[in-house]
C-alpha atoms as a PDB file:
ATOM      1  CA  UNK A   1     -10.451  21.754  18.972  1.00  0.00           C
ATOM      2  CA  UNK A   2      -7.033  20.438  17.582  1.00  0.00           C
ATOM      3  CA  UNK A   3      -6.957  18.639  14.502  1.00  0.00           C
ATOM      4  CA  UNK A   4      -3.840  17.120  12.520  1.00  0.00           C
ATOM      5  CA  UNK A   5      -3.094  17.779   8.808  1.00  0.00           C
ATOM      6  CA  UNK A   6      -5.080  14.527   8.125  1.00  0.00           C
ATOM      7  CA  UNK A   7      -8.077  15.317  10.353  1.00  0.00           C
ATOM      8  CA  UNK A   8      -8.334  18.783   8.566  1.00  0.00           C
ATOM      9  CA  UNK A   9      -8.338  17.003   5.241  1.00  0.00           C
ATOM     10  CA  UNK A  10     -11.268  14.871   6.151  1.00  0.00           C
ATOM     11  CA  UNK A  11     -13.384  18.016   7.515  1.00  0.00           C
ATOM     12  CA  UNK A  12     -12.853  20.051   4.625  1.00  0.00           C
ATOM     13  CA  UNK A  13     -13.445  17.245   2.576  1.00  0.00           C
ATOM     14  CA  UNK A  14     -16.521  16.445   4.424  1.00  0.00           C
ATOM     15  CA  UNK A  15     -18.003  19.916   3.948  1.00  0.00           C
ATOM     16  CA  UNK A  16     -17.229  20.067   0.199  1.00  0.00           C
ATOM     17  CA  UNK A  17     -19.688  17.073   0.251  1.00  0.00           C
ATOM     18  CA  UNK A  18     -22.200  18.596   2.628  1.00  0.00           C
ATOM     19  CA  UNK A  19     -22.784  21.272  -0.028  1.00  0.00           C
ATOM     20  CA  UNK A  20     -22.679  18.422  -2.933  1.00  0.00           C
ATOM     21  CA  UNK A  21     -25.650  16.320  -1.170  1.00  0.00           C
ATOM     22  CA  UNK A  22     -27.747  19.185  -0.504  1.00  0.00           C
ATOM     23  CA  UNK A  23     -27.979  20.415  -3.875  1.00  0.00           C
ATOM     24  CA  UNK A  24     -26.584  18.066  -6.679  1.00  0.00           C
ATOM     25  CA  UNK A  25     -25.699  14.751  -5.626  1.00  0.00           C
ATOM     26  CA  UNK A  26     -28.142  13.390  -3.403  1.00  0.00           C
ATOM     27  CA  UNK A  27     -27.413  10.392  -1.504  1.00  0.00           C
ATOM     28  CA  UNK A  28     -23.965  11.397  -0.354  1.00  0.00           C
ATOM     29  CA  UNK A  29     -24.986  11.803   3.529  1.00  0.00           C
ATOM     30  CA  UNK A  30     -23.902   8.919   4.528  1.00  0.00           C
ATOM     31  CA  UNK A  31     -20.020   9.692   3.315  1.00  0.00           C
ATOM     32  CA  UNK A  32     -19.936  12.869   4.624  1.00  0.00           C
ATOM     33  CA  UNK A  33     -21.165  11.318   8.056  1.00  0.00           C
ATOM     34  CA  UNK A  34     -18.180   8.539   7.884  1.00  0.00           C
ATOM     35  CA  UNK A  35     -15.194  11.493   6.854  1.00  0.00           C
ATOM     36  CA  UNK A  36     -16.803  13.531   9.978  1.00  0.00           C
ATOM     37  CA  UNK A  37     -16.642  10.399  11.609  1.00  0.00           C
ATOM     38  CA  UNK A  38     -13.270   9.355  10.895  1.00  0.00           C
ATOM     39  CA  UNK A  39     -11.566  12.812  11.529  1.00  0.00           C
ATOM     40  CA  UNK A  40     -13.445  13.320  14.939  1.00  0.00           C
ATOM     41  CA  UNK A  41     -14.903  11.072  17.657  1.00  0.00           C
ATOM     42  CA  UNK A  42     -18.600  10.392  16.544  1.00  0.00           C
ATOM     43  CA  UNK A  43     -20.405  11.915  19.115  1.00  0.00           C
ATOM     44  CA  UNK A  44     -19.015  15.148  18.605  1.00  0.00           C
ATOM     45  CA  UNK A  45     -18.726  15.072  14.624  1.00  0.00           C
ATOM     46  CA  UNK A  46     -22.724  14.612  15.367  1.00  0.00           C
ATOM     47  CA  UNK A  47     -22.855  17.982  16.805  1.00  0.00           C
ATOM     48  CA  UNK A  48     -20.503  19.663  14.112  1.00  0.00           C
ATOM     49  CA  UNK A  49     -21.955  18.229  11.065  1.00  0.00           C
ATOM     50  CA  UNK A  50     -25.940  19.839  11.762  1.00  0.00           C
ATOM     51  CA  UNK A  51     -24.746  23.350  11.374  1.00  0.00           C
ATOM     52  CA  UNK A  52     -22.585  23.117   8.612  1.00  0.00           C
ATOM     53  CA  UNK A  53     -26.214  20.868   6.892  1.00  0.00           C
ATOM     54  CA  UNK A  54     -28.035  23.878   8.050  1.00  0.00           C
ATOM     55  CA  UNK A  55     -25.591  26.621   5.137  1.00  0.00           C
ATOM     56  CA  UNK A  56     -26.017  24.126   3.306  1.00  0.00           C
ATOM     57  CA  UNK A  57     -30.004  23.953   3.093  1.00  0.00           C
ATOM     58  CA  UNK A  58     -30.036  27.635   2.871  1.00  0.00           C
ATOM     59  CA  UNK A  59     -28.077  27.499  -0.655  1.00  0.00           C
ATOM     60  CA  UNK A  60     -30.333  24.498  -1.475  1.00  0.00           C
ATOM     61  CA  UNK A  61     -33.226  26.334  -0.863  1.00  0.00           C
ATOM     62  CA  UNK A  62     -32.225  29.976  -2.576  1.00  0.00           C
ATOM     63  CA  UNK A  63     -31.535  27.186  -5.939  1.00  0.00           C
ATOM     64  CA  UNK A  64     -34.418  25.044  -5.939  1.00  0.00           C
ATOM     65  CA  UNK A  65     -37.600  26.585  -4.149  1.00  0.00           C
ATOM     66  CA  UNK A  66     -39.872  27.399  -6.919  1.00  0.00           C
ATOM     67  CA  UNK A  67     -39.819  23.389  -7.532  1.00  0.00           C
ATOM     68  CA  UNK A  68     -41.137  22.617  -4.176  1.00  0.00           C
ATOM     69  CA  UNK A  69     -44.224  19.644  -3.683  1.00  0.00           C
ATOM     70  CA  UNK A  70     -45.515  21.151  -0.716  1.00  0.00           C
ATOM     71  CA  UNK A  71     -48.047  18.624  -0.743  1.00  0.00           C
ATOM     72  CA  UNK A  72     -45.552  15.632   0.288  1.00  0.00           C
ATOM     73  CA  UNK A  73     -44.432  18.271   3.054  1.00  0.00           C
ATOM     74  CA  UNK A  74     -47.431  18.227   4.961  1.00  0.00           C
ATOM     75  CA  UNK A  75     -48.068  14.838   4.945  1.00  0.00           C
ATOM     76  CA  UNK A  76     -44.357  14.563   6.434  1.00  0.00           C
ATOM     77  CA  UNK A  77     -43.694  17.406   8.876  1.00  0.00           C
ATOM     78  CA  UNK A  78     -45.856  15.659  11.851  1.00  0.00           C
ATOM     79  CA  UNK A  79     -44.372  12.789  11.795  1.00  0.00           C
ATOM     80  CA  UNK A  80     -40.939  13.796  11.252  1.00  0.00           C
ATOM     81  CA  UNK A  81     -41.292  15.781  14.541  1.00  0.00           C
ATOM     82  CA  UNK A  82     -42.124  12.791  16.137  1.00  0.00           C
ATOM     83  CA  UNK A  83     -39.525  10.674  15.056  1.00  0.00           C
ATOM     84  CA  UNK A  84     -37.196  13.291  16.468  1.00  0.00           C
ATOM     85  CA  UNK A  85     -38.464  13.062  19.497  1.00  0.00           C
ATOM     86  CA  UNK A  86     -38.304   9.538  19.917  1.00  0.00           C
ATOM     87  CA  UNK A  87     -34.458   9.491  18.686  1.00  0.00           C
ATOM     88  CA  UNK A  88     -33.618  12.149  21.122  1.00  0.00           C
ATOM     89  CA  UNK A  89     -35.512   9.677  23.560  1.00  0.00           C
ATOM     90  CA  UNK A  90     -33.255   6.557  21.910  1.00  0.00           C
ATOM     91  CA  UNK A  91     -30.094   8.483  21.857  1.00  0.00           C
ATOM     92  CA  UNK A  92     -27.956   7.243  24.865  1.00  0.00           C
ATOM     93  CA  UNK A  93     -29.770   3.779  25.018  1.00  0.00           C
ATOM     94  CA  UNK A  94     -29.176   2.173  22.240  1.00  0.00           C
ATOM     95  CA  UNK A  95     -25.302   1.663  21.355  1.00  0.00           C
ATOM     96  CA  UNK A  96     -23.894   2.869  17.984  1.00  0.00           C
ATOM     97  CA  UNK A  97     -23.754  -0.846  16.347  1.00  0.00           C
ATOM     98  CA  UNK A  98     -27.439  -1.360  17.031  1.00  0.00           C
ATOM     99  CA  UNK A  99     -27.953   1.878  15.995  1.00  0.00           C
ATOM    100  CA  UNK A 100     -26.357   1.295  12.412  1.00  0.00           C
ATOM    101  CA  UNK A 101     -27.758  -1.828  11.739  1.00  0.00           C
ATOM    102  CA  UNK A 102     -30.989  -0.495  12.443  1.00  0.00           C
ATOM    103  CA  UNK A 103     -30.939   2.132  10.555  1.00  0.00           C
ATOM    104  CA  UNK A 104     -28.900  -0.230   7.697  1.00  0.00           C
ATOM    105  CA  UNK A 105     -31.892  -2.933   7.736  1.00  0.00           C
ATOM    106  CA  UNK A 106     -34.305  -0.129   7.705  1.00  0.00           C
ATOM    107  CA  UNK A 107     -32.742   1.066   4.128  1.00  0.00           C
ATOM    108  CA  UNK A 108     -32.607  -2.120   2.432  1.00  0.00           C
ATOM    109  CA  UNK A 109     -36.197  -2.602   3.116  1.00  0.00           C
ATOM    110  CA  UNK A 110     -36.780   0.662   1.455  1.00  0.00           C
ATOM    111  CA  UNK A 111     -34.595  -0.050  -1.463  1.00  0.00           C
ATOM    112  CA  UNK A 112     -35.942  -3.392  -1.987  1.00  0.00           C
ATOM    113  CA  UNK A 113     -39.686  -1.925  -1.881  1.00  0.00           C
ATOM    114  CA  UNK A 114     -39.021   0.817  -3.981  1.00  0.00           C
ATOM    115  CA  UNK A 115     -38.112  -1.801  -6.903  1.00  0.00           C
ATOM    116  CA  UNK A 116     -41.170  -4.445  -6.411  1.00  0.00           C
ATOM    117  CA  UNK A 117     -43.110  -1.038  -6.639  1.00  0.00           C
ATOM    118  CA  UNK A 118     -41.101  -0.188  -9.809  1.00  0.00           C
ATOM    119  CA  UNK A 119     -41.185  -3.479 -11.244  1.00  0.00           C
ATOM    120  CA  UNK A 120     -45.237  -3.423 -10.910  1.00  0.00           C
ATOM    121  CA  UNK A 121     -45.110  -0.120 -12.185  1.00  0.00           C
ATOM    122  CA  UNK A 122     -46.751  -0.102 -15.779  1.00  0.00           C
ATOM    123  CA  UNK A 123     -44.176   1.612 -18.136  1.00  0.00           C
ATOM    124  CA  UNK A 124     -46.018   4.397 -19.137  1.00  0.00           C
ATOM    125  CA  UNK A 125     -47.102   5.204 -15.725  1.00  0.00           C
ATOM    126  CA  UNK A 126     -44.933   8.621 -15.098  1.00  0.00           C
ATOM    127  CA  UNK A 127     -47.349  10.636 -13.147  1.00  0.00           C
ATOM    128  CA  UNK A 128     -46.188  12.272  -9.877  1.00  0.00           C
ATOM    129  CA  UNK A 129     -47.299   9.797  -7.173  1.00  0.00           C
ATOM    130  CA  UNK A 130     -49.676   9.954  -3.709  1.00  0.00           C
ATOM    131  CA  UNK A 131     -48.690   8.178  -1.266  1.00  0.00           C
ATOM    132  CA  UNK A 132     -51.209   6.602   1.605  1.00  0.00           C
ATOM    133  CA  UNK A 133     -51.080   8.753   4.944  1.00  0.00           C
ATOM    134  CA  UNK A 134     -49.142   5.486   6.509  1.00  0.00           C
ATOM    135  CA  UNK A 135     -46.563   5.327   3.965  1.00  0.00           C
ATOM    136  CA  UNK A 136     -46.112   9.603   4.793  1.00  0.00           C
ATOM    137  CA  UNK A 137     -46.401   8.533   8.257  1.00  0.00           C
ATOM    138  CA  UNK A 138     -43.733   6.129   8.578  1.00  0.00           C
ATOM    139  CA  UNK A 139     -41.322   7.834   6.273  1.00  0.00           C
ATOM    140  CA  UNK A 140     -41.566  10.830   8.623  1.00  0.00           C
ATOM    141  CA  UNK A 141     -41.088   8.898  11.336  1.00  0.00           C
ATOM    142  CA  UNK A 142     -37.882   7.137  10.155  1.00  0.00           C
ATOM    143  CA  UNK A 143     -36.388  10.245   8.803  1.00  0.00           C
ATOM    144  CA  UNK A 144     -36.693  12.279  12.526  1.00  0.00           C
ATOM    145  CA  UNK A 145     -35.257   9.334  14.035  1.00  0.00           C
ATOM    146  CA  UNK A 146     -32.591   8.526  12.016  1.00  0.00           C
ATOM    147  CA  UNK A 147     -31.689  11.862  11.202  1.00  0.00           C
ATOM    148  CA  UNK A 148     -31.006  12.481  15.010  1.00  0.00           C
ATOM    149  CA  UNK A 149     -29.312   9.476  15.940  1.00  0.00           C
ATOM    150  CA  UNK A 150     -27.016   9.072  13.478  1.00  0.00           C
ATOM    151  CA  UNK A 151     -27.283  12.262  10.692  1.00  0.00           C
ATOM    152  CA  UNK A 152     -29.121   9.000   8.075  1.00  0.00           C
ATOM    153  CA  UNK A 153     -32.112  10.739   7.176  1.00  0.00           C
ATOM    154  CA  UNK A 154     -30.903  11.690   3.647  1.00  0.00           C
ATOM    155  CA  UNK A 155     -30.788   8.127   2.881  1.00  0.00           C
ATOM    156  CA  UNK A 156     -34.678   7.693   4.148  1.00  0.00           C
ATOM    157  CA  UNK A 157     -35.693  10.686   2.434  1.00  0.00           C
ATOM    158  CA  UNK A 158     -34.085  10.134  -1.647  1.00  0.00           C
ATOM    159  CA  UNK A 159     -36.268   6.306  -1.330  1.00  0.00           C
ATOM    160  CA  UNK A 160     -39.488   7.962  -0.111  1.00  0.00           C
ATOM    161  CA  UNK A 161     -39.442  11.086  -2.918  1.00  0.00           C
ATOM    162  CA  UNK A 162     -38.139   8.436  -5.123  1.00  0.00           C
ATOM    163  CA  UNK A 163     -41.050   6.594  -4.865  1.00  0.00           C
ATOM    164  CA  UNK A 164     -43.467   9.630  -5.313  1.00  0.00           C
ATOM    165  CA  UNK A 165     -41.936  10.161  -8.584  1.00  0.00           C
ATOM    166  CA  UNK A 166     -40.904  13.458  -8.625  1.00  0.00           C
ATOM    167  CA  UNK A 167     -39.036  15.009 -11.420  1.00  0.00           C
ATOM    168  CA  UNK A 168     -35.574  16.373 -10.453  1.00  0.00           C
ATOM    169  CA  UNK A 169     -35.599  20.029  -9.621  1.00  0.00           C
ATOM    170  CA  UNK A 170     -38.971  18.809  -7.727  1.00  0.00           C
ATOM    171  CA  UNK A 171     -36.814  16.198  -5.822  1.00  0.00           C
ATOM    172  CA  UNK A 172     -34.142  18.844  -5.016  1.00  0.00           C
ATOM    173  CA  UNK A 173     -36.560  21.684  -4.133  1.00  0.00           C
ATOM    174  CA  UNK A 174     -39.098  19.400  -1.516  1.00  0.00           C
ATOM    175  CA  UNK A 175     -36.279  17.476  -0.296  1.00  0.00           C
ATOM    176  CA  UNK A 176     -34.447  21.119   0.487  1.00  0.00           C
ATOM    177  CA  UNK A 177     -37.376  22.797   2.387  1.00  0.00           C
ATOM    178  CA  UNK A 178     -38.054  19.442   4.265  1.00  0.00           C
ATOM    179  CA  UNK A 179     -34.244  19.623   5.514  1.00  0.00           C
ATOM    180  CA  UNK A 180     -33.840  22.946   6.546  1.00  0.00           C
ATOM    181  CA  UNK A 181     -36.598  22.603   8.745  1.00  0.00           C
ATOM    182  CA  UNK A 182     -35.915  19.971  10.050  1.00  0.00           C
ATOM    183  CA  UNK A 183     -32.694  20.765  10.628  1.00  0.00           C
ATOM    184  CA  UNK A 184     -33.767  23.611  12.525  1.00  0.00           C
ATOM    185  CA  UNK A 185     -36.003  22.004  14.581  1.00  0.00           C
ATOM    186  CA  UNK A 186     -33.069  19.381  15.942  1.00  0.00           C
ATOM    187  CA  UNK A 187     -31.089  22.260  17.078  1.00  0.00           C
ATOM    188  CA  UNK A 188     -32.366  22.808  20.771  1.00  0.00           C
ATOM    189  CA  UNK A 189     -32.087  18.751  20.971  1.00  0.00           C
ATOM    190  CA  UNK A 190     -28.416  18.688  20.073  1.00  0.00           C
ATOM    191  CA  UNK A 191     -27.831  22.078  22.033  1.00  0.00           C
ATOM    192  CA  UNK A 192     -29.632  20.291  25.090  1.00  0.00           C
ATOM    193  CA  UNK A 193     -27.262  17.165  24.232  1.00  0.00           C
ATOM    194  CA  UNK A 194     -23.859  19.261  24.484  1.00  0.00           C
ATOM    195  CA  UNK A 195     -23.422  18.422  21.119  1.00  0.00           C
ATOM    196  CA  UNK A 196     -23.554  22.091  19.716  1.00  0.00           C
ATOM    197  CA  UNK A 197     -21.386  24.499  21.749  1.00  0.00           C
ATOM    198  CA  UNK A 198     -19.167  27.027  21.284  1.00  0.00           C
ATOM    199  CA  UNK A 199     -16.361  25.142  20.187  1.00  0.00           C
ATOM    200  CA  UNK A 200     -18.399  23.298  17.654  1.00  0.00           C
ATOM    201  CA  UNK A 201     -19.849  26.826  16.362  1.00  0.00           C
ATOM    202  CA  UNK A 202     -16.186  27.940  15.553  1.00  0.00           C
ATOM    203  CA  UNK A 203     -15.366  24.989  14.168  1.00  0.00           C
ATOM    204  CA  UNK A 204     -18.120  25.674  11.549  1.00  0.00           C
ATOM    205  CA  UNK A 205     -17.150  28.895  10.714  1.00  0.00           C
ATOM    206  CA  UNK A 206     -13.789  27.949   9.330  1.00  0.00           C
ATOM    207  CA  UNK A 207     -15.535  24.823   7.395  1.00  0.00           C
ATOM    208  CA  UNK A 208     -18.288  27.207   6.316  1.00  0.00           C
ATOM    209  CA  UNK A 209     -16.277  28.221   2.806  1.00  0.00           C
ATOM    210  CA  UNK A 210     -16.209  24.477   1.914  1.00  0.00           C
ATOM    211  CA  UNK A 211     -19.945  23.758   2.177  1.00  0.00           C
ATOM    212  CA  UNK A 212     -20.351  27.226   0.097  1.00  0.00           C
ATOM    213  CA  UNK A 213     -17.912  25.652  -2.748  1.00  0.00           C
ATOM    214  CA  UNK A 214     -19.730  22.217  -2.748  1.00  0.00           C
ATOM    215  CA  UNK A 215     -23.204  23.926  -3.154  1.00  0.00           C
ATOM    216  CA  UNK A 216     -21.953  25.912  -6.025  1.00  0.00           C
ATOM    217  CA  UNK A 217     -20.373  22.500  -7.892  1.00  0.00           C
ATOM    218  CA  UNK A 218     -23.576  20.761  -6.804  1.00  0.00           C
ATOM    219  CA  UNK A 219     -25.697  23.022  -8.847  1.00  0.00           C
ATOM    220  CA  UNK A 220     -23.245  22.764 -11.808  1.00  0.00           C
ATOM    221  CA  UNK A 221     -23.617  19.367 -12.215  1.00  0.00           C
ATOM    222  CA  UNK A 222     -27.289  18.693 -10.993  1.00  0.00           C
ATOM    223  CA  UNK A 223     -27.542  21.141 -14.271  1.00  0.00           C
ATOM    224  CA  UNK A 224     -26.051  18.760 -16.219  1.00  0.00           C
ATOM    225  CA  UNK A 225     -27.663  15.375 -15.003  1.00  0.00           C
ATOM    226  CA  UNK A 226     -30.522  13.577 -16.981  1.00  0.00           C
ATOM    227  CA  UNK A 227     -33.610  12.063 -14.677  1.00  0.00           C
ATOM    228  CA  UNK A 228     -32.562   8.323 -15.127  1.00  0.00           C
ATOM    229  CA  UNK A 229     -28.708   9.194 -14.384  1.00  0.00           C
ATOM    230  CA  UNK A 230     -29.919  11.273 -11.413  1.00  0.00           C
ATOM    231  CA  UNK A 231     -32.353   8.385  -9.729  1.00  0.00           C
ATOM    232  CA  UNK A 232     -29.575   5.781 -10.413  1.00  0.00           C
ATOM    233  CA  UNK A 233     -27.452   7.854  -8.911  1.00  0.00           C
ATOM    234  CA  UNK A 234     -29.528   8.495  -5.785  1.00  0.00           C
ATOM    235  CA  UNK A 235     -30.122   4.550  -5.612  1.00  0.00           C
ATOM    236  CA  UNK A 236     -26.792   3.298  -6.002  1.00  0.00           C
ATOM    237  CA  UNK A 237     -25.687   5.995  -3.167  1.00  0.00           C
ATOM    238  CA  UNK A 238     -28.354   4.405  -0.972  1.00  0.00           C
ATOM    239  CA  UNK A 239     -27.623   1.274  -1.175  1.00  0.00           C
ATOM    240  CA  UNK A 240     -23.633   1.629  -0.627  1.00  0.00           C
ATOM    241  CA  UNK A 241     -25.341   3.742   2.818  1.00  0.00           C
ATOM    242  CA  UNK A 242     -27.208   0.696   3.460  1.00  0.00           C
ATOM    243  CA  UNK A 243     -23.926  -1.748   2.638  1.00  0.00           C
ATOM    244  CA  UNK A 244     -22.432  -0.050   4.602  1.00  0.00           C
ATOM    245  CA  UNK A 245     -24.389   0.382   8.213  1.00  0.00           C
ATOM    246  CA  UNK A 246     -25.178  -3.455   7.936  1.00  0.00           C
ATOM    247  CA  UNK A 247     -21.593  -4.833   7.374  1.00  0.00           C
ATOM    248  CA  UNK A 248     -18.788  -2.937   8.726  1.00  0.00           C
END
């Protein structure tokens, strides 16, 4: 692959915030998608982007995996295998504008449940939540099918452990574990796709140093963030995501 001074910007700027999403600033998936996106055709930046999510799960786990809710995990993993399977099925049939404002309508929804469930929410009420095997159900399924069709299921994810309530280091930790296997699992799916290859491998390698230095400023400031900055700051992130698919 060929890429202009410009392009190369974009990558390596798109890395540093692969490694900022996957362990400080959550909710940043869907600009590292669109700089990808921008610098490469789509389909392709698709392919590139899961490997360099992949280091970057591996840092997020070494930082965060004594903080893990394993219990949300099991309700999840099932389902999230499914909804793979059904975007690997969808991928190819639906076009890319259908496939944003799906995925865009899908996150407001989300968002906008999330804060009735708030609002409701007695003040005092701080407990780690439990959600209903549906609620796991259909959150699993979303994430495996966005997160193969367009690289979305961050978004999906930060609203669901949101919602559960967990404390920081016990968002970052589940919401590590969760991604690096399922990032795993979607790699003989984008391998059977063409969209991992041996060009795509070596383009990885020289972006690899980038996603290394975003996980290391990630930590820094997750370090430094308070629980009400850090949920406002996962919201507000969402919701730009979800601005985003459904308008432009």
């Amino acid at each position: 692959m060929s890429f202009e001074p410009w392009q190369w910007a974009l990558l390596i700027a798109g890395a540093v915030v692969v490694g900022l999403a996957k362990t400080g600033i959550t909710g940043l998936s869907i600009l590292f998608v669109t700089l990808l996106a921008n610098a490469m055709p789509a389909r392709q930046a698709t392919g590139v982007i899961l490997p360099l999510l992949i280091l970057g799960d591996v840092f997020a786990v070494l930082f965060y995996r004594q903080h893990v809710e394993w219990r949300h995990l099991w309700k999840l993993f099932p389902w999230t295998g499914a909804g793979v399977v059904l975007g690997w099925l969808a991928l190819g049939r639906i076009s890319d504008l259908q496939t944003a404002r799906l995925i865009g309508g899908i996150l407001a929804f989300l968002i906008a449940v999330h804060y009735w469930r708030k609002f409701r929410q007695a003040p005092d009420d701080n407990a780690v939540a439990h959600a209903p095997l549906w609620v796991a159900a259909g959150a699993g399924l979303l994430a495996g099918f966005t997160t193969l069709v367009a690289n979305a299921a961050g978004s999906v994810m930060t609203i669901y452990l949101l919602a559960m309530r967990l404390p920081k280091l016990g968002f970052l930790g589940t919401n590590a574990v969760f991604f690096m296997l399922l990032n795993w699992f979607k790699v003989p799916f984008m391998v059977n796709l063409g969209l991992i290859n041996r060009e795509s491998l070596w383009l990885n390698l020289r972006l690899a140093p980038a996603v290394v230095a975003g996980c290391l400023i990630g930590r820094f400031a997750a370090a430094r963030m308070n629980q009400r900055v850090f949920e406002a700051t996962a919201l507000a992130l969402t919701a730009v995501a979800a601005v985003k698919l459904l308008v432009f």
